[in-house]
Structures are given as structure tokens and as C-alpha cells.
Protein backbone atom coordinates (compact mmCIF):
# COMPACT_ATOMS: atom_id res chain seq x y z
CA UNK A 1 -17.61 37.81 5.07
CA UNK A 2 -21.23 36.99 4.47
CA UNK A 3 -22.67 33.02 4.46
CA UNK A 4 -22.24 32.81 0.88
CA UNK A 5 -18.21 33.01 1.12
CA UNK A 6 -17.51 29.52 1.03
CA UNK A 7 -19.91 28.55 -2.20
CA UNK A 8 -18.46 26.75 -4.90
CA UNK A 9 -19.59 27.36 -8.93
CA UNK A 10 -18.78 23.91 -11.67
CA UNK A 11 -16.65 25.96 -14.26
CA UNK A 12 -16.25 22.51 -16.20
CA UNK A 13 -19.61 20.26 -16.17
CA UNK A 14 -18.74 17.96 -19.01
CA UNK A 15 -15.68 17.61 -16.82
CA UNK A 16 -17.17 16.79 -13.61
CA UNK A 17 -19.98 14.67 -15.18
CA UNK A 18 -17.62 12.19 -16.70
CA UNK A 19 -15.72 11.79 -13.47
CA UNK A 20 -19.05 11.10 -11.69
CA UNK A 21 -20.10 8.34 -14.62
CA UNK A 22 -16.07 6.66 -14.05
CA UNK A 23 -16.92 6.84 -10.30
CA UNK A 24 -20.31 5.19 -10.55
CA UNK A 25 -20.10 2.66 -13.24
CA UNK A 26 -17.01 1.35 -11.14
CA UNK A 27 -18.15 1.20 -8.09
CA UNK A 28 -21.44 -0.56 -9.92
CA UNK A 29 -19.00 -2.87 -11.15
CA UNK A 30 -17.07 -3.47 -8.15
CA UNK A 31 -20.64 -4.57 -6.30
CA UNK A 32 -21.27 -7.64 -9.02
CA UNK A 33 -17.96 -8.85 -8.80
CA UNK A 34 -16.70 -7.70 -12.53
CA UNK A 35 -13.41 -6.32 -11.06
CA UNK A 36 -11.75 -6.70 -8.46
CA UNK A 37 -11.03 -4.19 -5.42
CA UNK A 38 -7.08 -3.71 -6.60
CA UNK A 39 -8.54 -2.60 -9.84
CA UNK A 40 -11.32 -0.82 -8.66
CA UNK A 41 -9.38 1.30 -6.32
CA UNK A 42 -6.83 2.49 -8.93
CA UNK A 43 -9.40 3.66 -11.39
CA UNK A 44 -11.57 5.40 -8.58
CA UNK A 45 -7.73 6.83 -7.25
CA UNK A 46 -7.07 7.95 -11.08
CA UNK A 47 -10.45 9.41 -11.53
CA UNK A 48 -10.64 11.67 -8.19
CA UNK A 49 -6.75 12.69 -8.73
CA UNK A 50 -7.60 14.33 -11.67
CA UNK A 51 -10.67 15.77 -10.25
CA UNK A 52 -8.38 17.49 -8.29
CA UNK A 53 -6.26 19.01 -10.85
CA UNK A 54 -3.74 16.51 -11.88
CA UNK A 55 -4.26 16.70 -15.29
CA UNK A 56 -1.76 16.58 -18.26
CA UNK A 57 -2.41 20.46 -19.24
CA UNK A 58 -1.63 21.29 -15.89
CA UNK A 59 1.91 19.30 -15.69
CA UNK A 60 2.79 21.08 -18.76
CA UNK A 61 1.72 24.80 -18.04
CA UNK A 62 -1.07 24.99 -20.17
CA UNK A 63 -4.06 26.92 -19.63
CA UNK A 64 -7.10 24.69 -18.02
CA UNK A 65 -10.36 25.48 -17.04
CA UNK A 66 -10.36 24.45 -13.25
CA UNK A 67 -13.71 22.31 -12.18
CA UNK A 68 -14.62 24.56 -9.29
CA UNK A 69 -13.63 28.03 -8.75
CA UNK A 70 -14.14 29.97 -5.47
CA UNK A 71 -17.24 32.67 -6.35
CA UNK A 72 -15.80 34.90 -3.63
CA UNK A 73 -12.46 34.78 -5.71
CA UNK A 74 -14.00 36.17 -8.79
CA UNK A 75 -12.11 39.44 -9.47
CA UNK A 76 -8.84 37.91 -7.73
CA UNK A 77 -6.23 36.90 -11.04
């Protein structure tokens, strides 16, 4: 196990930036008072569940390209 065992690769990047624009434009919002923290939190708690993996495709056994995949992993089904 080398230094490089623990790095990470974005298999989904449209994915991943579109959670990262949810995350920032509400937390933008939540600083000028446009929403408040309730709401804030429940979007930003949506948003980062599904980041990690609770999407609809997944509850139903389809096939989904994961966001991150281990690179040490690779030839492992």
C-alpha cells in the first residue's frame, strides 16, 4: 500500500457540480436572509444525502454511476 491508496477519482462531474451550485446558492441565500435556517437545512440535508448515494436509481436497483470511486478499487467488481 503506496501513498496514493486512499485517492479518490469524480466518476460523475455534472453530478457533483450541481450538488456544489444547490450547496452554494443556499447557503448564499441563507446569509441575506431569503430563507430561513429550517429551510435551508433541509435542502443542504437533501442535497448532501444524495451526494452520498441516496438516489432514486439506487432504491430501485438500477445501475448508477457512483460520484467517487476508490482508484485502488479499479479491477475489484
Amino acid at each position: 500500500m503506496g501513498a496514493d491508496d486512499s485517492r479518490f477519482t469524480v466518476n460523475n462531474a455534472p453530478k457533483l457540480f450541481g450538488i456544489l451550485f444547490i450547496c452554494v446558492l443556499v447557503t448564499i441565500l441563507l446569509l441575506f436572509d431569503r430563507i430561513d435556517a429550517v429551510a435551508g437545512a433541509g435542502v443542504l440535508g437533501t442535497a448532501l444525502g444524495y451526494l452520498a448515494g441516496n438516489g432514486v436509481a439506487a432504491r430501485q436497483g438500477d445501475p448508477i454511476v457512483p460520484l467517487f470511486k476508490d482508484d485502488h478499487h479499479e479491477g475489484e467488481p
